[in-house]
C-alpha atoms as a PDB file:
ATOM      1  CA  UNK A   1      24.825 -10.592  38.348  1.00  0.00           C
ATOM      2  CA  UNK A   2      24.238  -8.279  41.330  1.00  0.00           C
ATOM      3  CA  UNK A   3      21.846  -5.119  41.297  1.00  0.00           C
ATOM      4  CA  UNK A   4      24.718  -2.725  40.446  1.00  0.00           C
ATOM      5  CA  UNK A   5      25.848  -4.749  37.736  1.00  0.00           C
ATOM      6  CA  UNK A   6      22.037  -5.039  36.453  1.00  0.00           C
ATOM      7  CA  UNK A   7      21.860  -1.669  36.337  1.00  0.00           C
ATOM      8  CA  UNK A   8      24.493  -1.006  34.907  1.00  0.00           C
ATOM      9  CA  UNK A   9      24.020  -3.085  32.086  1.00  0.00           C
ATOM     10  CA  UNK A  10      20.397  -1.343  31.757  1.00  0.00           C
ATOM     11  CA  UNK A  11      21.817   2.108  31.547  1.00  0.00           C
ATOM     12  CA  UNK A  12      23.918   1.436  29.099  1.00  0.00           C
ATOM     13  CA  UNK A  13      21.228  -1.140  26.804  1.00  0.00           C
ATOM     14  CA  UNK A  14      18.869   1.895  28.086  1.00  0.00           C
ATOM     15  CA  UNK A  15      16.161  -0.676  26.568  1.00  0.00           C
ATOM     16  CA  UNK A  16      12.775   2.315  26.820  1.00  0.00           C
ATOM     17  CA  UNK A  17      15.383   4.470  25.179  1.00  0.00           C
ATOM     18  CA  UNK A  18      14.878   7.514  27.331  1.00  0.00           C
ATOM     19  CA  UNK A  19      18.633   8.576  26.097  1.00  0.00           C
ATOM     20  CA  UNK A  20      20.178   7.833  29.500  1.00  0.00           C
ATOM     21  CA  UNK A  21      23.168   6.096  28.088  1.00  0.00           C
ATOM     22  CA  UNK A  22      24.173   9.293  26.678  1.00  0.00           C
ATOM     23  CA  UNK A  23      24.113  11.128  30.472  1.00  0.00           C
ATOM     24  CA  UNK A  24      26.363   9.888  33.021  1.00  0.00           C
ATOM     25  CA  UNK A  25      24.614  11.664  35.071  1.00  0.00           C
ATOM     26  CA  UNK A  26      21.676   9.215  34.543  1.00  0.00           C
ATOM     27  CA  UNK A  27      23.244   5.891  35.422  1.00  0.00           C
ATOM     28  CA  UNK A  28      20.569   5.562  37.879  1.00  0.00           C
ATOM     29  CA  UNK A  29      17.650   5.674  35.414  1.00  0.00           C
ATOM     30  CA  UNK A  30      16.573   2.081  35.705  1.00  0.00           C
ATOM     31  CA  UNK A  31      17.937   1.434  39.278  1.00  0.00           C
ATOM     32  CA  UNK A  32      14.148   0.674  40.614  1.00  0.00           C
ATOM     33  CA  UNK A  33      14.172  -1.776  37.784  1.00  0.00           C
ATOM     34  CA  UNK A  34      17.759  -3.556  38.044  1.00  0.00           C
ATOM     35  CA  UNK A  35      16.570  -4.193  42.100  1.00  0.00           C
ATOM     36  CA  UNK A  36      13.746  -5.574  40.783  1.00  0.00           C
ATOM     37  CA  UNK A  37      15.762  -7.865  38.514  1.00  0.00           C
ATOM     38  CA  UNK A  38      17.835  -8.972  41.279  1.00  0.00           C
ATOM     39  CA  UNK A  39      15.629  -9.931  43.191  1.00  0.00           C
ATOM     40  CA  UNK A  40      13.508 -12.357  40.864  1.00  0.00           C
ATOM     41  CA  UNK A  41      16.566 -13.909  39.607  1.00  0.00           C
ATOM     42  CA  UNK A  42      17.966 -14.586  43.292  1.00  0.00           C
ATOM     43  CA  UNK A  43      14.456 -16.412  43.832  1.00  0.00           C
ATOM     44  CA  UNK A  44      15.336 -18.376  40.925  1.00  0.00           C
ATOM     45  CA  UNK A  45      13.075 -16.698  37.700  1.00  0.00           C
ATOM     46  CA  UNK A  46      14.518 -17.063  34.510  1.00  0.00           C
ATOM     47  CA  UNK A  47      16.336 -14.194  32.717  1.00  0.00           C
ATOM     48  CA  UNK A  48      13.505 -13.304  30.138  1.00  0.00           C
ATOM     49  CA  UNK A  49      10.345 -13.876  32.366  1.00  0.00           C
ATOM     50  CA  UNK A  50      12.385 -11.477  35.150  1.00  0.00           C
ATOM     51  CA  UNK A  51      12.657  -8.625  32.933  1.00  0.00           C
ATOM     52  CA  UNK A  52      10.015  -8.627  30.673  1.00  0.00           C
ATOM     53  CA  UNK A  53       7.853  -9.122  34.162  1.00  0.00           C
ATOM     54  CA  UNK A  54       9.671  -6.236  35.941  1.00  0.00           C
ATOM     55  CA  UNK A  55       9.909  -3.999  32.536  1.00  0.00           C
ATOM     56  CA  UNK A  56       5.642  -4.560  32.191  1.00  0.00           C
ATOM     57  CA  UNK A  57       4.969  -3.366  35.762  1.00  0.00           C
ATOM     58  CA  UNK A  58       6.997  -0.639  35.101  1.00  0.00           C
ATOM     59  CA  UNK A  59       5.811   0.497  31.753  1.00  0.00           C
ATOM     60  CA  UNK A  60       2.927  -1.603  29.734  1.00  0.00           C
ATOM     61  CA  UNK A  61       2.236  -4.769  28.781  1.00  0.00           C
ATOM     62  CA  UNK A  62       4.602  -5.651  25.892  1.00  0.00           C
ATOM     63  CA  UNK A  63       6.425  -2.841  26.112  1.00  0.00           C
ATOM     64  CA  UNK A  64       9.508  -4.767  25.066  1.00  0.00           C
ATOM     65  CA  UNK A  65       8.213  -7.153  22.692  1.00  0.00           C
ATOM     66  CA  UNK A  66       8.718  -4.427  19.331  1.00  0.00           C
ATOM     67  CA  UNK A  67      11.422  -2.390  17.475  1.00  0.00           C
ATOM     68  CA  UNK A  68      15.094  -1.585  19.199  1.00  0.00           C
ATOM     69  CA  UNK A  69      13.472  -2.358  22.843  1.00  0.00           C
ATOM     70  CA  UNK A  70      12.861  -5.994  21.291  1.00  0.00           C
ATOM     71  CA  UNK A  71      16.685  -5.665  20.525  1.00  0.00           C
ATOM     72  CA  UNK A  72      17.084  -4.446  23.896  1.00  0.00           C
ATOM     73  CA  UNK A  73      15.663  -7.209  25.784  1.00  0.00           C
ATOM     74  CA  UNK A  74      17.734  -9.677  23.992  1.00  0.00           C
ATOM     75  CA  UNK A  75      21.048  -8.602  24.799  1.00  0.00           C
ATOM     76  CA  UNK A  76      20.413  -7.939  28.417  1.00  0.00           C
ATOM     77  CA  UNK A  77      19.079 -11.882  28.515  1.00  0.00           C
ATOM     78  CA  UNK A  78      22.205 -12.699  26.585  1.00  0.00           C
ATOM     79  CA  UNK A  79      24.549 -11.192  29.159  1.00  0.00           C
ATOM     80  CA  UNK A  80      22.322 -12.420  32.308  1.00  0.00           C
ATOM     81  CA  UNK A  81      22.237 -15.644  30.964  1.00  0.00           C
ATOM     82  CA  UNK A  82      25.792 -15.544  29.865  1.00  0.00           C
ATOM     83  CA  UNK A  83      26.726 -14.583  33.639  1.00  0.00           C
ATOM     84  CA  UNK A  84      24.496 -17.273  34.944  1.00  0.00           C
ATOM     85  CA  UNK A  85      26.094 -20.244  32.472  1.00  0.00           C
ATOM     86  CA  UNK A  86      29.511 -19.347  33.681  1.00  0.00           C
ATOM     87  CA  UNK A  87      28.813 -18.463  37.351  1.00  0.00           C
ATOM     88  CA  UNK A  88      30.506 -14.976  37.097  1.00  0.00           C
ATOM     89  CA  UNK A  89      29.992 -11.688  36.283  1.00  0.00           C
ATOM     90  CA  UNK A  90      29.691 -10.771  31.910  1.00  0.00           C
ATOM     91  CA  UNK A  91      31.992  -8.286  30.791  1.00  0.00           C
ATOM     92  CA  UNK A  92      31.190  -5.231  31.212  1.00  0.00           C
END
């Protein structure tokens, strides 16, 4: 999944839950975070450890690991991982 499609698929998880899904005008609220992504999974990091690593930096340690950010996490792994199984991009 490229860095566009990453951030997309942030935006619209928004997994902090700063309400940017609901503002198109926001699609650009994780955008340091999907290049971030990118990046570690073009070196070869797996799905989970890439975003929970990136997401930490970011925010705090754990900050994913509770509650409907938990929920979060797991369905942007799902999709990476779902991209990455089939070797093109997850619906969108």
């Amino acid at each position: 999944m490229d860095e566009h499609a990453i951030n997309h698929l942030l935006w619209r998880t928004d997994p902090m839950g700063t309400g940017c899904a609901l503002d198109d005008g926001m699609e650009d609220e994780y955008q340091h975070q999907a290049s971030n992504i990118a990046q570690r999974l073009a070196q070869g990091q797996d799905p989970h450890s890439a975003v929970t690593a990136v997401f930490e930096a970011s925010f705090w340690e754990g900050c994913l690991s509770e509650g409907q950010r938990k929920a979060s996490l797991e369905a942007i792994v799902a999709a990476l991982q779902k991209e990455d199984s089939k070797g093109q991009p997850a619906p969108r």
